[in-house]
Protein backbone atom coordinates (compact mmCIF):
# COMPACT_ATOMS: atom_id res chain seq x y z
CA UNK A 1 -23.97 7.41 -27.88
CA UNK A 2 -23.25 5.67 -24.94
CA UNK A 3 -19.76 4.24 -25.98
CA UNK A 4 -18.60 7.90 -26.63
CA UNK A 5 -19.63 9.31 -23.23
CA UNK A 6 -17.96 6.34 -21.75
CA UNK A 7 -14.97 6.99 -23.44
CA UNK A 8 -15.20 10.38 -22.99
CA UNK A 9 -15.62 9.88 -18.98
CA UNK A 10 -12.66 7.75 -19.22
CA UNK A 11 -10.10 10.51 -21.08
CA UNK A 12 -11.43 12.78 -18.61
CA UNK A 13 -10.43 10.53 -15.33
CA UNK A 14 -6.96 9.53 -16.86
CA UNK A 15 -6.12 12.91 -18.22
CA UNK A 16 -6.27 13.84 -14.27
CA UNK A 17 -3.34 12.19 -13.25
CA UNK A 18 -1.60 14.34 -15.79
CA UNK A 19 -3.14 17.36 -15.54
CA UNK A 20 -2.43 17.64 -11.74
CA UNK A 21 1.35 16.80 -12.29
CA UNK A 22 1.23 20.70 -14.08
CA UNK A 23 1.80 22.99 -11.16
CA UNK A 24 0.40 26.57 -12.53
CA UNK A 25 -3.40 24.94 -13.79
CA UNK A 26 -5.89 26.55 -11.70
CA UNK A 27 -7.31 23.17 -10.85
CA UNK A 28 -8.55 24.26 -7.43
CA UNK A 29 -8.69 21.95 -4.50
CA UNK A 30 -7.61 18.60 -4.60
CA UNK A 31 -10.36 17.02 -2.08
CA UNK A 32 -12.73 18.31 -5.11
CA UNK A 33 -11.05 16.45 -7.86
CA UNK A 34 -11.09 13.22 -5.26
CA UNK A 35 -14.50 13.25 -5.02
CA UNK A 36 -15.16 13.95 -8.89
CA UNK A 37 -12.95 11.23 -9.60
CA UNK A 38 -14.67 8.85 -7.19
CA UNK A 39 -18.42 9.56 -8.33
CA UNK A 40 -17.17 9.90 -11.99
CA UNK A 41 -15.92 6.60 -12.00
CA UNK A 42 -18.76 4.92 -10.12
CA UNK A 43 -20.71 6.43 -12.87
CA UNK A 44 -18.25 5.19 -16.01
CA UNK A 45 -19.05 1.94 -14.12
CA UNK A 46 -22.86 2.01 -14.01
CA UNK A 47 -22.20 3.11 -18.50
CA UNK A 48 -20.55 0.93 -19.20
CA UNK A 49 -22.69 -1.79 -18.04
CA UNK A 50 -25.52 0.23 -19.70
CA UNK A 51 -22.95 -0.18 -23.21
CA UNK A 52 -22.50 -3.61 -22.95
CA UNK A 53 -26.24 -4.01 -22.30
CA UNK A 54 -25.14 -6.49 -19.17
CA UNK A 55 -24.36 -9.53 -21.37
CA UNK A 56 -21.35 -11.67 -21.16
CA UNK A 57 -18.26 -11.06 -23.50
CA UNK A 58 -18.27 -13.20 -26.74
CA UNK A 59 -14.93 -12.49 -28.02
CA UNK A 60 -11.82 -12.58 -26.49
CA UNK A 61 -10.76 -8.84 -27.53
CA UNK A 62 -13.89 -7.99 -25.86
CA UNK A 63 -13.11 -10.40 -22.67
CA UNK A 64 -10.31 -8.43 -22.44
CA UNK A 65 -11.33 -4.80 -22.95
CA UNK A 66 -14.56 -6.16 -19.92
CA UNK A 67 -11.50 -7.60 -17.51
CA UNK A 68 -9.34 -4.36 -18.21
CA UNK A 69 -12.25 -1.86 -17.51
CA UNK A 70 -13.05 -4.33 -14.18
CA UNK A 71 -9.38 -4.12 -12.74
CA UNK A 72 -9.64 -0.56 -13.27
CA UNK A 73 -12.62 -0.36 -11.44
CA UNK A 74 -11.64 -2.12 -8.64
CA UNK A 75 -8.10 -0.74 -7.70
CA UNK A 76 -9.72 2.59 -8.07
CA UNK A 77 -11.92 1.78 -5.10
CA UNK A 78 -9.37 0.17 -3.31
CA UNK A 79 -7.39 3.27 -4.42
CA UNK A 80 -9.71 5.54 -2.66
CA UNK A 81 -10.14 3.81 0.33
CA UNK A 82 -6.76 3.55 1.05
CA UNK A 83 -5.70 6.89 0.27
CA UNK A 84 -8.43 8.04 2.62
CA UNK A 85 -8.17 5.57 5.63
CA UNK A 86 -3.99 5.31 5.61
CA UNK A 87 -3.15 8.73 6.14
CA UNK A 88 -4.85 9.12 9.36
CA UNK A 89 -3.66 5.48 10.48
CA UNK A 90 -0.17 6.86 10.13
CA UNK A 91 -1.02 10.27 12.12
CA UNK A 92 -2.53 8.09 14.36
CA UNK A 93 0.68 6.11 14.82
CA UNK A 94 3.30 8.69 15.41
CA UNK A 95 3.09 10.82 11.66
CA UNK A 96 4.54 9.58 8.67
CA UNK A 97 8.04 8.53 8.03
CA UNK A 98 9.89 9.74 4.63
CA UNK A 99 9.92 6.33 2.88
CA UNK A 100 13.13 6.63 1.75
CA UNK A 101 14.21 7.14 5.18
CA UNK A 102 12.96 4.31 6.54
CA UNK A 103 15.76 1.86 5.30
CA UNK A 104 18.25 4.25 7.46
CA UNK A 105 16.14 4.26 10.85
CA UNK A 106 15.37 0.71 10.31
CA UNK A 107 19.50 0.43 9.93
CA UNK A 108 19.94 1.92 13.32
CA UNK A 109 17.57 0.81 15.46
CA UNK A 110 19.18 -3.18 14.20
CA UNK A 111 22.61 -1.29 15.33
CA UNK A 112 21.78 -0.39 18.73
CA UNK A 113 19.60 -3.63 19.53
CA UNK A 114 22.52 -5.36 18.57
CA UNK A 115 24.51 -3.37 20.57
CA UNK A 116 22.76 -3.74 23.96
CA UNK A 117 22.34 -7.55 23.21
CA UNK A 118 26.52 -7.87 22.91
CA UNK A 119 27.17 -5.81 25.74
CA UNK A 120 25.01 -7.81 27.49
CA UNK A 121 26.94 -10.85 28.03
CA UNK A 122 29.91 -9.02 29.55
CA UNK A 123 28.51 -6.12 31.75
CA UNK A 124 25.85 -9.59 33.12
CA UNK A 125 28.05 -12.04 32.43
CA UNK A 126 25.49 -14.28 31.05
CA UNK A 127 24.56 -15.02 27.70
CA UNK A 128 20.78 -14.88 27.86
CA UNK A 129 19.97 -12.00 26.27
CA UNK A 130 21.96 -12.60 23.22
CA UNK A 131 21.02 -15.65 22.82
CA UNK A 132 17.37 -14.83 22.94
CA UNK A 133 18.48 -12.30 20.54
CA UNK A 134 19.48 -14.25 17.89
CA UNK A 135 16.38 -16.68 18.14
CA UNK A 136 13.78 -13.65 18.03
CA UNK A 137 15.28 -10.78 17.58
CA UNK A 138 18.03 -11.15 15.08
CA UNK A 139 15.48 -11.52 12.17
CA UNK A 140 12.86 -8.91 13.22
CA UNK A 141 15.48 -6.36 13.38
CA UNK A 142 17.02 -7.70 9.76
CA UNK A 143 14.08 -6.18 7.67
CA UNK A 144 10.53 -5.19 7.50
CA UNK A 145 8.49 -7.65 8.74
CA UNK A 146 4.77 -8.05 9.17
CA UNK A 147 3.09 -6.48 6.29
CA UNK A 148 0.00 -8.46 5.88
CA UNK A 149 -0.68 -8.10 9.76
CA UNK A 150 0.27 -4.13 9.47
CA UNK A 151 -2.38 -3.78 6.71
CA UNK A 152 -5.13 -5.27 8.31
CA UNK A 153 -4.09 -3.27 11.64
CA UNK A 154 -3.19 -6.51 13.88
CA UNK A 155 -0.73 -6.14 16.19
CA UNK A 156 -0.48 -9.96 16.88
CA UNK A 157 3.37 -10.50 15.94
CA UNK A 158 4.41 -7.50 18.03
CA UNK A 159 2.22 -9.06 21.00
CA UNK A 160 3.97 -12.54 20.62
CA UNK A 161 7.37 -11.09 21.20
CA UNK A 162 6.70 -8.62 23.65
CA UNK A 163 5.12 -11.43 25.77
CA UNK A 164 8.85 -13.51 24.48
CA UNK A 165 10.75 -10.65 26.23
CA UNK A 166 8.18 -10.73 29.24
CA UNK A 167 8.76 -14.32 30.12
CA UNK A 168 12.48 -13.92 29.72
CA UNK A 169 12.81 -11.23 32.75
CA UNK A 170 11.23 -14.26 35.05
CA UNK A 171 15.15 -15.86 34.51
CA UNK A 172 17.25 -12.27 34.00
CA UNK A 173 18.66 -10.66 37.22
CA UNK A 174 18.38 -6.63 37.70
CA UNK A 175 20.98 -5.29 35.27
CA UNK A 176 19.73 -7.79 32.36
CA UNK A 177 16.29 -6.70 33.15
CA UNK A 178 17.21 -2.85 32.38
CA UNK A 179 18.39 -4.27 29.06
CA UNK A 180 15.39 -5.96 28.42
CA UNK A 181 13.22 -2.60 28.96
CA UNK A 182 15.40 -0.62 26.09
CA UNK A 183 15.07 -3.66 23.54
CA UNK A 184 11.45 -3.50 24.38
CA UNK A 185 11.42 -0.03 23.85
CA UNK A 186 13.42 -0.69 20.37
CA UNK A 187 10.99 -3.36 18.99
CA UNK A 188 7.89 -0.95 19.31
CA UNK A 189 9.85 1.56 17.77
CA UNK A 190 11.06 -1.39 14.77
CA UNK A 191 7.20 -2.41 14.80
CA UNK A 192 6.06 1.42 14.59
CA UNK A 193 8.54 1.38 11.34
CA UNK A 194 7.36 -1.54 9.94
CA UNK A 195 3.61 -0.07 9.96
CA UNK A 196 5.20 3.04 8.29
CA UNK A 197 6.72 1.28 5.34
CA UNK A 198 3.84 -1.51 5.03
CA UNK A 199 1.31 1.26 4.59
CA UNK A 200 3.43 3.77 2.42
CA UNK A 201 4.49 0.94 0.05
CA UNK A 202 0.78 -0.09 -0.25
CA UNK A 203 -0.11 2.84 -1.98
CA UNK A 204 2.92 2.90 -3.85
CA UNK A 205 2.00 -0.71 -5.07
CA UNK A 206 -1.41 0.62 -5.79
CA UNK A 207 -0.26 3.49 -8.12
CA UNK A 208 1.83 0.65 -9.61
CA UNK A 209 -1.50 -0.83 -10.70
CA UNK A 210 -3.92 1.28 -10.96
CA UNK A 211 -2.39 3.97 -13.78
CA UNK A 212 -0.73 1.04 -15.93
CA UNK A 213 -3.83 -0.81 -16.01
CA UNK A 214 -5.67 2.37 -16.62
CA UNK A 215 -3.51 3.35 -19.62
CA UNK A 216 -3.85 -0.60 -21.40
CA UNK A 217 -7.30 0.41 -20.93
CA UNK A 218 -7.52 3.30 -23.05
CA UNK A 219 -5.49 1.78 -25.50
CA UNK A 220 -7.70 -1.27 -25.80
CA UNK A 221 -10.80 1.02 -25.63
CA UNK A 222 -8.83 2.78 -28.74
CA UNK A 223 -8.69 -0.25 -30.89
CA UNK A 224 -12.10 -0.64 -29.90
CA UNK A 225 -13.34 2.13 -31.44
CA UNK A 226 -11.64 1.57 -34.44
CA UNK A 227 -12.65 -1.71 -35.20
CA UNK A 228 -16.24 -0.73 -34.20
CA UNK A 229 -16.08 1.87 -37.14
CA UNK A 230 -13.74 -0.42 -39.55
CA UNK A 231 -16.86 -3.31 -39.73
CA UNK A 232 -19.74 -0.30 -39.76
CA UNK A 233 -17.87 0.85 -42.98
CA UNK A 234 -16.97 -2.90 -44.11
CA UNK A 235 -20.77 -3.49 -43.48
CA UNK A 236 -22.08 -0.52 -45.59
């Protein structure tokens, strides 16, 4: 009895997924279906350790099926808190960029920080700036950069080179300095864009996961079911 509520639990949390992709089903609010989803499956957990009767798996189809139903478990919790806590850490820094976007802005904020660091040397006639350019700069500008520290919310790499540009006004005279304050102003902008796509590609990573694992799964949970009857037939 308890292997079909489990399995009935766990059509009803995957069929979700496609249920909500059909835009005229009277499914009501989405916050509701969140928190459905989130007790149902802390309850398919609690089952199916009730099903297996807490022992350790003896075979390795069944090693399997216990590993399968565990990853699913735990990126749905992940899953949850991330798609709870990240959209208010983006509002929080400046709203959320189109992902797809973000390549583009990325493209021209390198453009014009490259810009300012070439015009540099002749408007100052000095070399400084570019040079620290291409030491710190060049690379941070390149790409996204910083994703672990993004994710965990440390702003340690941006604080190591705005403290890099600080230290290099102590040698820059006026004019340089007036560079120095837009490239500033470009690297918390590049840093701001980094957070963006760190975040957003997070929970793109996580869908990644979370539904394929989800689906293997129910397929294994399938077989299950059909081997469970095959040897209760065998047996009789």
């Amino acid at each position: 009895m308890s292997g079909w509520l489990l399995f009935g639990l766990m059509v009803i949390l995957t069929g979700y997924n496609w249920l909500k992709k059909i835009p005229y089903l009277p499914l009501g609010r989405s916050e509701v279906w969140l928190e459905f989803h989130l007790y149902a499956g802390v309850f398919t957990g609690v089952l199916f350790l009730l099903h297996v009767r807490g022992r350790w798996p003896t075979g390795g189809f069944e090693l399997v099926l216990t590993l399968l139903f565990a990853l699913v478990t735990v990126s749905g919790v992940v899953g949850i808190v991330i798609s709870r806590g990240w959209p208010k850490r983006l509002t929080a820094r400046g709203g959320e960029v189109p992902f797809e976007r973000i390549p583009i802005v990325r493209r021209q904020l390198r453009e014009r920080a490259e810009a300012l660091a070439l015009n540099s040397v002749p408007e100052a006639r000095s070399a400084t700036i570019a040079e620290f350019y291409t030491r710190r700069l060049h690379d941070f500008f390149a790409g996204p950069r910083s994703f672990l520290a993004h994710v965990v919310e440390s702003r340690a790499p941006l604080n190591g080179l705005l403290h890099d540009l600080n230290d290099l006004n102590r040698f820059l005279n006026e004019q340089e300095r007036k560079v120095v304050e837009q490239l500033v102003a470009l690297v918390r902008q590049k840093d701001g864009l980094d957070y963006q796509h760190a975040l957003q590609l997070t929970l793109r990573l996580w869908l990644f996961i979370h539904i394929p694992v989800t689906y293997s799964l129910m397929l294994c949970a399938l077989a299950h079911i059909v081997l469970v009857y095959a040897f209760s037939a065998g047996a009789r």
